[in-house]
Protein backbone atom coordinates (compact mmCIF):
# COMPACT_ATOMS: atom_id res chain seq x y z
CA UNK A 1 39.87 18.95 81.73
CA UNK A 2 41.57 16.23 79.63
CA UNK A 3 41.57 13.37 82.20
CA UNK A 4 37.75 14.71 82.27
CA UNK A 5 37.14 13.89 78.92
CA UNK A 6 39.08 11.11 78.79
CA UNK A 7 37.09 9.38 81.40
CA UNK A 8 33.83 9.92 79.56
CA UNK A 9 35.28 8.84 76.41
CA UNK A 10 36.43 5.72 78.04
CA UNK A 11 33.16 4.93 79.92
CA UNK A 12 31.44 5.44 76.64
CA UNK A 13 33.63 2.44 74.26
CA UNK A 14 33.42 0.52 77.54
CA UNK A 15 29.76 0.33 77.47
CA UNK A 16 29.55 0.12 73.68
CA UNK A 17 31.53 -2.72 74.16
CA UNK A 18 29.23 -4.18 76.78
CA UNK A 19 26.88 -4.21 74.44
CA UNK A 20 28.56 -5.82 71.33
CA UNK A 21 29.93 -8.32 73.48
CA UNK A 22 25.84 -9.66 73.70
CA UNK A 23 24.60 -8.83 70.47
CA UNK A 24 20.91 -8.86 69.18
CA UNK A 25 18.72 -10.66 71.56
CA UNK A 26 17.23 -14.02 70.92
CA UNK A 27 13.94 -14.06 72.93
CA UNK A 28 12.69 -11.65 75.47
CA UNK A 29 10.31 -12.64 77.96
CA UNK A 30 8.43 -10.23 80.25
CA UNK A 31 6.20 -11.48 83.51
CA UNK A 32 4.65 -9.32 85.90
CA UNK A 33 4.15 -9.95 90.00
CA UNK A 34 2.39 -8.27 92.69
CA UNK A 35 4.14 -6.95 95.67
CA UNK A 36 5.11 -9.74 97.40
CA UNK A 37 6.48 -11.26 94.26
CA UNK A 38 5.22 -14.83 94.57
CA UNK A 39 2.46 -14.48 92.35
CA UNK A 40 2.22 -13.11 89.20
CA UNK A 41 -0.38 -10.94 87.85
CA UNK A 42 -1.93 -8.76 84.84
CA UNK A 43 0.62 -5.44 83.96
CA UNK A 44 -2.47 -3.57 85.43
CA UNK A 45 -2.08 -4.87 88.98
CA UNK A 46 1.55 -5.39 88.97
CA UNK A 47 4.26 -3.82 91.41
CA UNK A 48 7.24 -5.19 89.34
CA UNK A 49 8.25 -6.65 86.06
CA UNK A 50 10.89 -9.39 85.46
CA UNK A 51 12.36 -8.96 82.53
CA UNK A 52 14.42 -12.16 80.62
CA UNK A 53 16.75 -11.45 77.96
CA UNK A 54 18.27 -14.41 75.91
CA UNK A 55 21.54 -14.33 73.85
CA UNK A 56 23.34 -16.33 71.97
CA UNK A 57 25.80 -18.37 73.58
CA UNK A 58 23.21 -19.29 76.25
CA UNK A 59 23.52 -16.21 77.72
CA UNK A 60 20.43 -14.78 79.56
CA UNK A 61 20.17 -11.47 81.06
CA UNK A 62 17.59 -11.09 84.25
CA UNK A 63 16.45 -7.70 85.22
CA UNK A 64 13.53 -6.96 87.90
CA UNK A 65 11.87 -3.32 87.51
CA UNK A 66 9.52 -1.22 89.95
CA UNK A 67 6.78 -0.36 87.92
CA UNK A 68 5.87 2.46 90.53
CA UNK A 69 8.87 4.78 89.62
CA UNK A 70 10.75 2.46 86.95
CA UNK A 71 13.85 1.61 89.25
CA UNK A 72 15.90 -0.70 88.54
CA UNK A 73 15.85 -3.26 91.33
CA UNK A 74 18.88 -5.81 90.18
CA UNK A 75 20.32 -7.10 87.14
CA UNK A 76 21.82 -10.53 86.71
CA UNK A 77 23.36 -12.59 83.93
CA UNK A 78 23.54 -16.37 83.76
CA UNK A 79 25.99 -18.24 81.24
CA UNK A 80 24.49 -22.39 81.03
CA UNK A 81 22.01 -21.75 83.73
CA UNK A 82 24.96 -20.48 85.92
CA UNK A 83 26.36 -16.57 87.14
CA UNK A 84 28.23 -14.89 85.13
CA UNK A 85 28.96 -11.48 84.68
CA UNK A 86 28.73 -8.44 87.31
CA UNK A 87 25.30 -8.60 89.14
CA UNK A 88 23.97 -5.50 90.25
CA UNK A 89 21.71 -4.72 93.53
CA UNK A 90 20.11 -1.58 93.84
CA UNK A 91 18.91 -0.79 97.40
CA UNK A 92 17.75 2.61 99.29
CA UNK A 93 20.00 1.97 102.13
CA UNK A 94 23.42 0.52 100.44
CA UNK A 95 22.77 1.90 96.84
CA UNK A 96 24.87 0.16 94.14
CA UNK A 97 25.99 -3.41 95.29
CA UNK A 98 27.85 -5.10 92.82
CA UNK A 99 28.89 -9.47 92.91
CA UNK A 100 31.36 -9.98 90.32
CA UNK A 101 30.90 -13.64 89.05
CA UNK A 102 33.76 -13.02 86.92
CA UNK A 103 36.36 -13.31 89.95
CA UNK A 104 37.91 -16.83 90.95
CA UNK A 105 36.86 -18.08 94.28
């Protein structure tokens, strides 16, 4: 029961962290595209939403949505115009596929 609550204690400060580490967003900049994702559209007639999230530091967060059922398709961050960060895929097949940007080559 301890290393139970431990855990979830631990997960919790890690992702309050997270989220300190970015601070209060800059801009945030929403577009919409149809299903093929090459053109983009009214919210009315979209399949999925990209959303851009600027920080300071020229950090910018990048997440794509599913408007159908609100999944969360990936989520990507860019330091300078360049990945950083853990990116995260979400697929039906593989589920949770993470590229850690983070790691030397």
């Amino acid at each position: 029961m301890k290393i139970i609550l431990i855990s979830l204690l631990l997960s919790i400060s890690l992702f309050s962290f997270a989220q300190d580490q970015l601070g209060e967003p800059i801009n945030k900049e929403v577009e919409y595209y149809k299903k093929n994702m090459y053109k983009k559209t009214r919210p009315s007639k979209a399949a999925f939403k990209i959303i851009r999230t600027d920080y300071e530091n020229n950090v910018r967060q990048e997440e794509k949505v599913r408007l159908e059922d609100n999944q969360k398709i990936y989520s990507r961050f860019y330091t300078n115009n360049k990945p950083t960060g853990v990116w995260q895929e979400f697929t039906e097949r593989d589920g949770v596929i993470k590229v850690d940007f983070n790691q030397p080559i």
